[in-house]
ModelCIF file with pLDDT and N, C-alpha, C, O atoms, coordinates in Angstrom:
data_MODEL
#
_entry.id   MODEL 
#
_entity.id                         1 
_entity.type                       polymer 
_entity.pdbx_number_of_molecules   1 
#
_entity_poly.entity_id                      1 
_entity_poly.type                           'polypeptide(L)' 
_entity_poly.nstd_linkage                   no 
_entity_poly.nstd_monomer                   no 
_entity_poly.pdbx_seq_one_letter_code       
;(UNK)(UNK)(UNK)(UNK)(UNK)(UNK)(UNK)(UNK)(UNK)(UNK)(UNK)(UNK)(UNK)(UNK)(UNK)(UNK)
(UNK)(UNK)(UNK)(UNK)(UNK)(UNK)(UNK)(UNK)(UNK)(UNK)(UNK)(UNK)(UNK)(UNK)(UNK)(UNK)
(UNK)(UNK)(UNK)(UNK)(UNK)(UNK)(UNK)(UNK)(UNK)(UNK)(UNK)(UNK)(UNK)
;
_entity_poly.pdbx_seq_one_letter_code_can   XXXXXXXXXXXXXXXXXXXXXXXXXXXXXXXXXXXXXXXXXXXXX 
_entity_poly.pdbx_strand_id                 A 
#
loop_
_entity_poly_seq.entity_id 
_entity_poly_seq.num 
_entity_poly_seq.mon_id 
_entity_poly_seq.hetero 
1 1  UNK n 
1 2  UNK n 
1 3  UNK n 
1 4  UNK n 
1 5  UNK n 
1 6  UNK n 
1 7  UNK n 
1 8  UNK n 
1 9  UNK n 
1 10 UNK n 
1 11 UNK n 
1 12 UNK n 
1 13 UNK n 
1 14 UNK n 
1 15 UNK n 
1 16 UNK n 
1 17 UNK n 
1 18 UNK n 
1 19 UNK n 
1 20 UNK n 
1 21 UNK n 
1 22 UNK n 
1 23 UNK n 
1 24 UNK n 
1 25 UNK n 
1 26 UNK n 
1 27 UNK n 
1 28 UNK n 
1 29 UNK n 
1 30 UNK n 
1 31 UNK n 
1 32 UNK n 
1 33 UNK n 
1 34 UNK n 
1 35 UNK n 
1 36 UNK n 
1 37 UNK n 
1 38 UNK n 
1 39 UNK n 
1 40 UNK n 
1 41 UNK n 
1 42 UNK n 
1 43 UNK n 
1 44 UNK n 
1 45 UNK n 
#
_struct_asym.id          A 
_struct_asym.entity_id   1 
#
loop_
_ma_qa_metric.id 
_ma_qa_metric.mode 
_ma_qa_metric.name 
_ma_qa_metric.software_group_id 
_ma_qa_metric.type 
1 global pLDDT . pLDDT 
2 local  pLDDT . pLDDT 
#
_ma_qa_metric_global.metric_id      1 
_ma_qa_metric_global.metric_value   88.33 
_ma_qa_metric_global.model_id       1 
_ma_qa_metric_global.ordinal_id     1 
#
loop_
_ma_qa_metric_local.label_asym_id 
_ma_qa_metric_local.label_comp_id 
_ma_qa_metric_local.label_seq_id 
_ma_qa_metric_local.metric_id 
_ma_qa_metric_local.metric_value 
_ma_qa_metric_local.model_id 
_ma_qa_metric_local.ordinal_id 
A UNK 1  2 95.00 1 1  
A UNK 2  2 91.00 1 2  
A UNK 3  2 88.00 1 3  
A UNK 4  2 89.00 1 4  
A UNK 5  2 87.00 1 5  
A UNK 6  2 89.00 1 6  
A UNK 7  2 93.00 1 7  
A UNK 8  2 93.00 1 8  
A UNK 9  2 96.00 1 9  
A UNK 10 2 96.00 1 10 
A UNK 11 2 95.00 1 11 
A UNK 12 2 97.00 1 12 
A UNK 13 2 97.00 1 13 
A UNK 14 2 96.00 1 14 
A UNK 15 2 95.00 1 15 
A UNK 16 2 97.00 1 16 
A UNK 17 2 96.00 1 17 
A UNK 18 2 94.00 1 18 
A UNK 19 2 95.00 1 19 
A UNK 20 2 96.00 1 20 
A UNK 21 2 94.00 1 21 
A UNK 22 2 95.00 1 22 
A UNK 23 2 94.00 1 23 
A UNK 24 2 94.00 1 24 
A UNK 25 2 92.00 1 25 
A UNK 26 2 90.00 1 26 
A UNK 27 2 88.00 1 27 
A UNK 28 2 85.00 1 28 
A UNK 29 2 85.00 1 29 
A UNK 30 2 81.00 1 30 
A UNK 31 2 81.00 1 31 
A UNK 32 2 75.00 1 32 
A UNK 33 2 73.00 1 33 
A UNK 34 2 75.00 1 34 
A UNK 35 2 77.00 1 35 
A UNK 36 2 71.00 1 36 
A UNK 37 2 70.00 1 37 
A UNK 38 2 76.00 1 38 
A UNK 39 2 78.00 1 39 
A UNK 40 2 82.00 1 40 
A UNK 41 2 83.00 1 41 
A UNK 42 2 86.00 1 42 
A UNK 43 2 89.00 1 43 
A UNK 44 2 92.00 1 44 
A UNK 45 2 94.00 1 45 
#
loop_
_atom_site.group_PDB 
_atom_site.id 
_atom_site.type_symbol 
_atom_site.label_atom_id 
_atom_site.label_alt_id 
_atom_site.label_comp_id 
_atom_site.label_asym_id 
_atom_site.label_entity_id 
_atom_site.label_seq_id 
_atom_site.pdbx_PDB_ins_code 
_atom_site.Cartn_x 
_atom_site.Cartn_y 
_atom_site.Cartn_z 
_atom_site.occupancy 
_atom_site.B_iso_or_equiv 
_atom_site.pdbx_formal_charge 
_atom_site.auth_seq_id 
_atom_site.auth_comp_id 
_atom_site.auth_asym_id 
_atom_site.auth_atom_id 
_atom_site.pdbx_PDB_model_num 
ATOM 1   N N  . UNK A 1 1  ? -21.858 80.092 -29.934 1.00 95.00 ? 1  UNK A N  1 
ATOM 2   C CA . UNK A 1 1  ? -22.162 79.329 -31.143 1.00 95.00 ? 1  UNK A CA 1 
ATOM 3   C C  . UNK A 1 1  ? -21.700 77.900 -30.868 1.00 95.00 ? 1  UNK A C  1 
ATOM 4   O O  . UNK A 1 1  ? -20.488 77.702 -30.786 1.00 95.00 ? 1  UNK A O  1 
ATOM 5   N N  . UNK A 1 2  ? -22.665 76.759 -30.700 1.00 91.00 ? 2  UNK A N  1 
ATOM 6   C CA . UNK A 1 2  ? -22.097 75.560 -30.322 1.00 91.00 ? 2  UNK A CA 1 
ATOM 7   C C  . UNK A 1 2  ? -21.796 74.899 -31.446 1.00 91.00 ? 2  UNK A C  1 
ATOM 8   O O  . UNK A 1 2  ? -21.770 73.718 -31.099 1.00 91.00 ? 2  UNK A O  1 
ATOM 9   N N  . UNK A 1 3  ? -21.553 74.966 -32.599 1.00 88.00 ? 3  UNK A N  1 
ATOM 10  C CA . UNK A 1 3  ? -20.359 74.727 -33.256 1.00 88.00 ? 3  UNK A CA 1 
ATOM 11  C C  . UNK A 1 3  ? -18.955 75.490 -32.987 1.00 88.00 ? 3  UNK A C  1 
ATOM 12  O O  . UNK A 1 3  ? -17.873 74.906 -32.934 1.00 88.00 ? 3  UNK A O  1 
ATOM 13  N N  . UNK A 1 4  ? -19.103 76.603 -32.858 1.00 89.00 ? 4  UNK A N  1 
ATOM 14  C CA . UNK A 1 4  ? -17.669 77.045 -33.010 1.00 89.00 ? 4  UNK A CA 1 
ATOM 15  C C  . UNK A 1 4  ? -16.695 77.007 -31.681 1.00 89.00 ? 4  UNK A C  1 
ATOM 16  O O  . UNK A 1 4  ? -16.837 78.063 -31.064 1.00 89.00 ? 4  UNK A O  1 
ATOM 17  N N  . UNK A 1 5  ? -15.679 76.057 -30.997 1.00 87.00 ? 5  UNK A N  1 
ATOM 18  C CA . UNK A 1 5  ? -15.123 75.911 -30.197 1.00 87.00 ? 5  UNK A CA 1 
ATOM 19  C C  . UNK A 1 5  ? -14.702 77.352 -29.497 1.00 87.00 ? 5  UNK A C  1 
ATOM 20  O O  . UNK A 1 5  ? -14.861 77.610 -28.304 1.00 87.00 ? 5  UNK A O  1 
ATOM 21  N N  . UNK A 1 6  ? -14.088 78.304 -30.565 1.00 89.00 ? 6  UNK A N  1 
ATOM 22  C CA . UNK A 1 6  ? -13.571 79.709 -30.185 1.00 89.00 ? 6  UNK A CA 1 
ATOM 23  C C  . UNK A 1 6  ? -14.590 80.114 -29.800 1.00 89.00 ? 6  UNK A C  1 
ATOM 24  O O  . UNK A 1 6  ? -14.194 80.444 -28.682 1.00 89.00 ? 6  UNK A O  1 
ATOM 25  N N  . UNK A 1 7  ? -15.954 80.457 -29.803 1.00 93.00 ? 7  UNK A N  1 
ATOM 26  C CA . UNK A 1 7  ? -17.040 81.265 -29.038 1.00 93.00 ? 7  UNK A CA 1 
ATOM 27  C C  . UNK A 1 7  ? -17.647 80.776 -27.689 1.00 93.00 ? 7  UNK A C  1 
ATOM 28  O O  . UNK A 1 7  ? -18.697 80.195 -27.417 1.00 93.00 ? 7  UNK A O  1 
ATOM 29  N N  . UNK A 1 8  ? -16.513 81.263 -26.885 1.00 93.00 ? 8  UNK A N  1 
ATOM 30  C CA . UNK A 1 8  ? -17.071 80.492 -25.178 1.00 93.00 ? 8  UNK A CA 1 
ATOM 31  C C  . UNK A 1 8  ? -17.651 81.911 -24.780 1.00 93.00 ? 8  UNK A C  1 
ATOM 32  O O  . UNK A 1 8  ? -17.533 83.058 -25.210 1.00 93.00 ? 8  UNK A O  1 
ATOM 33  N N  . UNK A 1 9  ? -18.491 81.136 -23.515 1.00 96.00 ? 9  UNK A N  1 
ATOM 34  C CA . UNK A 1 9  ? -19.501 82.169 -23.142 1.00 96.00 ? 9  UNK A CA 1 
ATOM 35  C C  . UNK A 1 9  ? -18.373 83.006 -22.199 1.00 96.00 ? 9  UNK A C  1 
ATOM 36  O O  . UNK A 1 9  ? -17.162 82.784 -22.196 1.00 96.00 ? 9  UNK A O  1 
ATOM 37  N N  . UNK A 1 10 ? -19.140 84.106 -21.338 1.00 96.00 ? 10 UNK A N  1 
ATOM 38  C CA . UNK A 1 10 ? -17.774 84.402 -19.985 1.00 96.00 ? 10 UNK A CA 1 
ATOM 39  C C  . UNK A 1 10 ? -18.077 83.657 -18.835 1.00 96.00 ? 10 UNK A C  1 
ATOM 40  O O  . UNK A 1 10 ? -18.986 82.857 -18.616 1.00 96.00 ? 10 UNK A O  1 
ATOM 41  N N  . UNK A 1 11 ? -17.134 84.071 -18.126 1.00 95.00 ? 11 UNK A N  1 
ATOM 42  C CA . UNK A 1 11 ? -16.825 83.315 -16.939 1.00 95.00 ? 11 UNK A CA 1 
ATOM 43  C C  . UNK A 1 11 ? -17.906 83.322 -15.749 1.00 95.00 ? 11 UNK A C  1 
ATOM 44  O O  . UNK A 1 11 ? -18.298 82.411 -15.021 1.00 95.00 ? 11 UNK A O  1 
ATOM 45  N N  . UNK A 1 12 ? -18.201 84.502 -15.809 1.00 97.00 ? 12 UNK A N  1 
ATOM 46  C CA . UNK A 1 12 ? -19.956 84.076 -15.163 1.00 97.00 ? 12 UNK A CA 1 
ATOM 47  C C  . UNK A 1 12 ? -20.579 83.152 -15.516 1.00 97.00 ? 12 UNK A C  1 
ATOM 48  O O  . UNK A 1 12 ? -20.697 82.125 -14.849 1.00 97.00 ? 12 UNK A O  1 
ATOM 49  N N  . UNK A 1 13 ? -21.131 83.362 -16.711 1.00 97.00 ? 13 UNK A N  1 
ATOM 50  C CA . UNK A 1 13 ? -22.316 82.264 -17.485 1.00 97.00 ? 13 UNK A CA 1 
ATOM 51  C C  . UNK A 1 13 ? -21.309 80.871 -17.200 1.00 97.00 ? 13 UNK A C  1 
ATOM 52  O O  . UNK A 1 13 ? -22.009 80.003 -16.679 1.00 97.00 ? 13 UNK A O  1 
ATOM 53  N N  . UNK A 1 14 ? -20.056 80.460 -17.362 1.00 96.00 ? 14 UNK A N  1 
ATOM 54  C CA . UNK A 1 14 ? -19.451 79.182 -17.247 1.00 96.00 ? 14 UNK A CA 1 
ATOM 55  C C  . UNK A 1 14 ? -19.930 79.367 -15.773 1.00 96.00 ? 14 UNK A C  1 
ATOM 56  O O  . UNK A 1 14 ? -20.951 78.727 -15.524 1.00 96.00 ? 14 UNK A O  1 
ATOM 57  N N  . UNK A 1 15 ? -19.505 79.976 -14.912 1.00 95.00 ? 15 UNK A N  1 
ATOM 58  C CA . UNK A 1 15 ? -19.804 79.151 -13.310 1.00 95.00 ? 15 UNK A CA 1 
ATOM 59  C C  . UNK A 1 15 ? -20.871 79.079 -12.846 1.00 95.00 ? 15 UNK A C  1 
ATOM 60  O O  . UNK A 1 15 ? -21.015 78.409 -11.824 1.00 95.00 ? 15 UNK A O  1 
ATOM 61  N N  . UNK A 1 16 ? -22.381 79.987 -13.658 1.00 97.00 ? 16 UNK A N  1 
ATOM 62  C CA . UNK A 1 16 ? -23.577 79.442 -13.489 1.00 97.00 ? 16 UNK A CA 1 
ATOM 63  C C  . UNK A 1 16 ? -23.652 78.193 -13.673 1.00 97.00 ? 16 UNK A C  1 
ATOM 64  O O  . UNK A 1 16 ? -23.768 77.427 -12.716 1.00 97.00 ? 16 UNK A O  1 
ATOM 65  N N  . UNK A 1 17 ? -23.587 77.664 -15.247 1.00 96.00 ? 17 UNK A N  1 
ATOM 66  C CA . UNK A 1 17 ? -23.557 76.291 -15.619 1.00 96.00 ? 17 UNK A CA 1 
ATOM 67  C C  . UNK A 1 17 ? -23.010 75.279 -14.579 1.00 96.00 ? 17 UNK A C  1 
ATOM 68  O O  . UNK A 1 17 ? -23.715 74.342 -14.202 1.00 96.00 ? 17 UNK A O  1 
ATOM 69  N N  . UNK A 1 18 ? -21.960 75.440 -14.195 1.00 94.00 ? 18 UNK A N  1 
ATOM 70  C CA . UNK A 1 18 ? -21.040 74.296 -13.297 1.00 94.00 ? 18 UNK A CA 1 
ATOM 71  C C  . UNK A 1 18 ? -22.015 74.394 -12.109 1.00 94.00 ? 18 UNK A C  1 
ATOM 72  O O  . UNK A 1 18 ? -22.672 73.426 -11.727 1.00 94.00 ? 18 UNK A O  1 
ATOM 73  N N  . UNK A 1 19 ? -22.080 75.691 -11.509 1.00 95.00 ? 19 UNK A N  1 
ATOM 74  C CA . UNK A 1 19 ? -23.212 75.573 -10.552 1.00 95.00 ? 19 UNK A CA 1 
ATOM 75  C C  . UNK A 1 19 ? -24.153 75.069 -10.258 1.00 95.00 ? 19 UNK A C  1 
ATOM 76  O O  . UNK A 1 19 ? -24.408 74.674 -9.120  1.00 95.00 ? 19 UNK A O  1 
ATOM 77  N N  . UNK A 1 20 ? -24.983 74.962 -11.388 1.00 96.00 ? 20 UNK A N  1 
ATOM 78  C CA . UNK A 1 20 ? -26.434 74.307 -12.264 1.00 96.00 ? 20 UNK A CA 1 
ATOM 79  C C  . UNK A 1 20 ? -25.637 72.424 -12.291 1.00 96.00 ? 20 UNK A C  1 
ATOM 80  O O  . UNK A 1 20 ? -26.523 71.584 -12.131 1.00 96.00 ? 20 UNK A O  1 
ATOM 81  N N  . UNK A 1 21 ? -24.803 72.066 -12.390 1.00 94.00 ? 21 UNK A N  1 
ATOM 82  C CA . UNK A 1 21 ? -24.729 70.711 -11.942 1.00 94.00 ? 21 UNK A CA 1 
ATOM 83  C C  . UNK A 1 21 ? -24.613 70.377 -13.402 1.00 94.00 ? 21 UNK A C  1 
ATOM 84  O O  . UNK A 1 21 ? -24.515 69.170 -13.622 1.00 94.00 ? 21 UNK A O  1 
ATOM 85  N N  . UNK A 1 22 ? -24.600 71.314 -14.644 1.00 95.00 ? 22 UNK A N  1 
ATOM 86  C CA . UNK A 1 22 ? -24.245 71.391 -16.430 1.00 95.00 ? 22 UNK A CA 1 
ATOM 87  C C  . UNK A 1 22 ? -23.053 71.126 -16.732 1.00 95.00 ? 22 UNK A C  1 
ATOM 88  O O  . UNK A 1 22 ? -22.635 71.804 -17.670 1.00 95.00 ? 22 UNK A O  1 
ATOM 89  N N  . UNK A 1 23 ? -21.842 69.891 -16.000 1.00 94.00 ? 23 UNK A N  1 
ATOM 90  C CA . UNK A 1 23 ? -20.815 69.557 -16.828 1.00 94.00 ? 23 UNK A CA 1 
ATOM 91  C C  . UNK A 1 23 ? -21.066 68.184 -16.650 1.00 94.00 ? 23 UNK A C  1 
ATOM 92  O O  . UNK A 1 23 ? -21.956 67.581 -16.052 1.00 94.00 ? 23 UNK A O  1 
ATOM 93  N N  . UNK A 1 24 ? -20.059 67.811 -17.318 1.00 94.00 ? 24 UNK A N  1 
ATOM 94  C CA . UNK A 1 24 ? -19.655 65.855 -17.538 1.00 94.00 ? 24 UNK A CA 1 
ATOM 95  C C  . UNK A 1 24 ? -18.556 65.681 -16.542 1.00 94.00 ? 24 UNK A C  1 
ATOM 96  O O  . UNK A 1 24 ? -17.444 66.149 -16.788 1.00 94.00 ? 24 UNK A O  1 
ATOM 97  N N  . UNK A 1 25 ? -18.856 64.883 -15.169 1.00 92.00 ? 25 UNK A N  1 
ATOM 98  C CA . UNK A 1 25 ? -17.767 64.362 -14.714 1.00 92.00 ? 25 UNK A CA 1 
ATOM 99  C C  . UNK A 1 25 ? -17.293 63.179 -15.259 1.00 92.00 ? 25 UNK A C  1 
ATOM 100 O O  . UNK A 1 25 ? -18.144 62.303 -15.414 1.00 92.00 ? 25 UNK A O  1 
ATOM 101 N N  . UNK A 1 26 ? -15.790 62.845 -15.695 1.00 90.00 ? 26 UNK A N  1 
ATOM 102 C CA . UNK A 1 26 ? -14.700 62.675 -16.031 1.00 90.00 ? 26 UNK A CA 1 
ATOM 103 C C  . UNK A 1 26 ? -13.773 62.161 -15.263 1.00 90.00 ? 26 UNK A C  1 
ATOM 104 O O  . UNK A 1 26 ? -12.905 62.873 -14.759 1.00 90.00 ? 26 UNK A O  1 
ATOM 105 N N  . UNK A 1 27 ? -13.852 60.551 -15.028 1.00 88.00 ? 27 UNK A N  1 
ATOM 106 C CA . UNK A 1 27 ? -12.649 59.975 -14.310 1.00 88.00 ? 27 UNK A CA 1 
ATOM 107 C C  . UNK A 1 27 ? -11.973 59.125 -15.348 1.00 88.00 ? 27 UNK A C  1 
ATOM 108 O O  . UNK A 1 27 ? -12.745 58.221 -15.669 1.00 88.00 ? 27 UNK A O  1 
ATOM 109 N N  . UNK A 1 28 ? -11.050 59.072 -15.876 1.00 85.00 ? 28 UNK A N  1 
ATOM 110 C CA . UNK A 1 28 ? -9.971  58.747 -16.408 1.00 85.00 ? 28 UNK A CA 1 
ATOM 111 C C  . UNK A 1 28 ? -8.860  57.514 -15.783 1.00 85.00 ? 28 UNK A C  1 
ATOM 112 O O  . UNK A 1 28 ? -7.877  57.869 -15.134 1.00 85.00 ? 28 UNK A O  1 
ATOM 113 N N  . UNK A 1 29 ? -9.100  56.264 -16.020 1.00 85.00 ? 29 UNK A N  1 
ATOM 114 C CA . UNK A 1 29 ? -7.737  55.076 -15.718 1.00 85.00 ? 29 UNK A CA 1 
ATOM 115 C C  . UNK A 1 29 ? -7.075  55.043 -16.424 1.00 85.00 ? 29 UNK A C  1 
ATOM 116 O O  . UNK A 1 29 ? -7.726  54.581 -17.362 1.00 85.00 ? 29 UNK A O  1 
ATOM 117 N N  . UNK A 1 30 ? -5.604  55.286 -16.942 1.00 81.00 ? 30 UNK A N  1 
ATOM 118 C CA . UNK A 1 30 ? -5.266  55.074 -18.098 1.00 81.00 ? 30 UNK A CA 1 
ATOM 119 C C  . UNK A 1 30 ? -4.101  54.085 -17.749 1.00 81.00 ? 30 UNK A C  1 
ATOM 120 O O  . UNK A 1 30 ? -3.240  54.564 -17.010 1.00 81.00 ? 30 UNK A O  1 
ATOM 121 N N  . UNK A 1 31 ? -3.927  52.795 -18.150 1.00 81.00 ? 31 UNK A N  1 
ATOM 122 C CA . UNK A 1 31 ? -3.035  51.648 -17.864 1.00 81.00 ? 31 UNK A CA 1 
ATOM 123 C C  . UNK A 1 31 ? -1.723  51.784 -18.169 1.00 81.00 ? 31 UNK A C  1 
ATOM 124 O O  . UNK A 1 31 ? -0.833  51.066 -17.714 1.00 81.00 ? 31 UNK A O  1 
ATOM 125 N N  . UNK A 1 32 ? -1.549  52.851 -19.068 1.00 75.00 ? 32 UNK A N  1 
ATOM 126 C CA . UNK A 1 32 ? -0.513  53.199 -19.179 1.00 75.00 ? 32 UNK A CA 1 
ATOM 127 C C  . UNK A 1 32 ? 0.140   54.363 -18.434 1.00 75.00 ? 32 UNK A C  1 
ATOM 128 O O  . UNK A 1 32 ? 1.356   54.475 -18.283 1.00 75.00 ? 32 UNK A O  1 
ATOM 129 N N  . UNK A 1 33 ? -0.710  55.155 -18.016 1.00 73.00 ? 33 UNK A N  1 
ATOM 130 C CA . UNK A 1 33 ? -0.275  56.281 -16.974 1.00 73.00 ? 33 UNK A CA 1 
ATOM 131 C C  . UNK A 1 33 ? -0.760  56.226 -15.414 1.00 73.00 ? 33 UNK A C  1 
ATOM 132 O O  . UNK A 1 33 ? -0.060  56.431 -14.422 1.00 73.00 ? 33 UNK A O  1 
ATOM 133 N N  . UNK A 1 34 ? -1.875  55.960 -15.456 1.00 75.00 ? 34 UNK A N  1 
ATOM 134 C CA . UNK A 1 34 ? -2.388  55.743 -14.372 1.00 75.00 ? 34 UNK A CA 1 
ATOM 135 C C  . UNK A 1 34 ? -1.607  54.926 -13.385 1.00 75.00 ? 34 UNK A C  1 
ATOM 136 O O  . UNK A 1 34 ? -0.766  55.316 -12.575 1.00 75.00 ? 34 UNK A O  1 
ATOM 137 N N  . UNK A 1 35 ? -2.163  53.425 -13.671 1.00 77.00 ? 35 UNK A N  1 
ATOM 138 C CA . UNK A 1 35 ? -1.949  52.270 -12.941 1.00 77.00 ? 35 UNK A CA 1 
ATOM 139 C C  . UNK A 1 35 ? -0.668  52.223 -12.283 1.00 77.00 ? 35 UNK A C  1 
ATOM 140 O O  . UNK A 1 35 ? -0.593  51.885 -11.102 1.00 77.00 ? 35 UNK A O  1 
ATOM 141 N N  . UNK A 1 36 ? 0.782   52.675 -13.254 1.00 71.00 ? 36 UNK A N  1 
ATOM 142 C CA . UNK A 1 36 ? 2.014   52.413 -12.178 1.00 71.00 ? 36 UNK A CA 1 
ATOM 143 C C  . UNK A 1 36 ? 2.059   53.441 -11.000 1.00 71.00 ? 36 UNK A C  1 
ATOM 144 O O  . UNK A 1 36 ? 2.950   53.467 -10.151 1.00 71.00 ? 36 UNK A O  1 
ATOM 145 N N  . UNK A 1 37 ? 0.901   54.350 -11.063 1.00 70.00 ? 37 UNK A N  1 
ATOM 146 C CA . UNK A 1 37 ? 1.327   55.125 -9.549  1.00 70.00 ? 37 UNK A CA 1 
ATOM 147 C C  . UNK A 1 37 ? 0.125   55.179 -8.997  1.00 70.00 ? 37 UNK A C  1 
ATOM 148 O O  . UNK A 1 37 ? -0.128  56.198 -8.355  1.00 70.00 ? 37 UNK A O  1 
ATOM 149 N N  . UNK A 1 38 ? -0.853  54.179 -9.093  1.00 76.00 ? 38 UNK A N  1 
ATOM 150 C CA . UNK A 1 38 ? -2.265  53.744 -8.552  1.00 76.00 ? 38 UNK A CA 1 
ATOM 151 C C  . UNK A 1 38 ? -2.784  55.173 -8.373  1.00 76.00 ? 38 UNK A C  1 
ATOM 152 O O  . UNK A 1 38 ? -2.782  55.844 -7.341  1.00 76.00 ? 38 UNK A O  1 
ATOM 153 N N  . UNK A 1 39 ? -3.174  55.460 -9.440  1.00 78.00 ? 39 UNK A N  1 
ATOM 154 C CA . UNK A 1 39 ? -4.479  56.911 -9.403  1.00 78.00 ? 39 UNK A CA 1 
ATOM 155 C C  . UNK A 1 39 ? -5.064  56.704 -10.419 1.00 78.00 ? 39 UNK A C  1 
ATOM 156 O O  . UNK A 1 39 ? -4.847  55.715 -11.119 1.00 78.00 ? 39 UNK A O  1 
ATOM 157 N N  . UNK A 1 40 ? -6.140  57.841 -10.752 1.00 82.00 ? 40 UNK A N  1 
ATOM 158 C CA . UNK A 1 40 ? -6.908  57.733 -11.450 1.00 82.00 ? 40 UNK A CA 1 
ATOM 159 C C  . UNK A 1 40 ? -7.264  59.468 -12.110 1.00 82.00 ? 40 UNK A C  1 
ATOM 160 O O  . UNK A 1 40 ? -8.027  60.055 -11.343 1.00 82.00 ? 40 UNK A O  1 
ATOM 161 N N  . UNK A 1 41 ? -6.907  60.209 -13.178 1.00 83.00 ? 41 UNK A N  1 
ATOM 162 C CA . UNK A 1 41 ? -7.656  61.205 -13.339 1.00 83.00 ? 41 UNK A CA 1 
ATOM 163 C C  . UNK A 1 41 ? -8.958  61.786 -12.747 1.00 83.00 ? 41 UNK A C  1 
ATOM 164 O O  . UNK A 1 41 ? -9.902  61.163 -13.233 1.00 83.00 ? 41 UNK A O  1 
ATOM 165 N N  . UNK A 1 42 ? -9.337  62.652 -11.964 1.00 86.00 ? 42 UNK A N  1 
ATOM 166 C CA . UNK A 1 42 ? -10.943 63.279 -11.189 1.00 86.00 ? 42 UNK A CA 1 
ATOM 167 C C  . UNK A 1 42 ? -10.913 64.041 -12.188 1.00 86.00 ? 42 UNK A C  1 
ATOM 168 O O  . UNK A 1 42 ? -10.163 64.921 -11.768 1.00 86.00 ? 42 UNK A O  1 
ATOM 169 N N  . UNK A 1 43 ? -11.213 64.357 -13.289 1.00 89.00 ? 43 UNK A N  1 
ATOM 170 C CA . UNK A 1 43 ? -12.059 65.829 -13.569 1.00 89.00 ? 43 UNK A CA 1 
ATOM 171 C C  . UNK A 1 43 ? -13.363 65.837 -14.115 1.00 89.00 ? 43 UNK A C  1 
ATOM 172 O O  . UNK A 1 43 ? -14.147 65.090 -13.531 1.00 89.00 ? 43 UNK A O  1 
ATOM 173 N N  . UNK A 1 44 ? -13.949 66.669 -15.365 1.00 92.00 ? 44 UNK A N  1 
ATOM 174 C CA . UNK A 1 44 ? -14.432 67.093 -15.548 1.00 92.00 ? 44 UNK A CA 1 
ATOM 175 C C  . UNK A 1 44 ? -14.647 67.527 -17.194 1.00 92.00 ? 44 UNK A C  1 
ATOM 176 O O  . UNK A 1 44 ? -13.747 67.677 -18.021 1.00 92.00 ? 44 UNK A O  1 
ATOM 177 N N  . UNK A 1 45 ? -15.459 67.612 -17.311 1.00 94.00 ? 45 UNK A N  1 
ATOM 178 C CA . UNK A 1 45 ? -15.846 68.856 -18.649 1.00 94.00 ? 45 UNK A CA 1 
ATOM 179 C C  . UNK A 1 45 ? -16.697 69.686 -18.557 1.00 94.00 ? 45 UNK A C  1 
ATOM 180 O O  . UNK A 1 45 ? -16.894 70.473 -19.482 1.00 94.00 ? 45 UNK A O  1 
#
């Protein structure tokens, strides 16, 4: 139900999707966390 956060699919159907190239990559600078140890968040959604 893509309103309801609590109704995730299983873990198959999630690693089809990721498979399928179906998430949001997600890099993250945050000047306050990031920058004093020169990185950057890699993930994902």
């Amino acid at each position: 139900n893509p309103s309801d956060w609590k109704t995730g699919k299983s873990v198959e159907e999630i690693e089809k999707i990721k498979a399928a190239g179906g998430f949001v990559d997600l890099i993250q600078w945050r000047a306050h966390r990031s920058y004093p140890v020169g990185m950057a968040d890699d993930g994902y959604v």
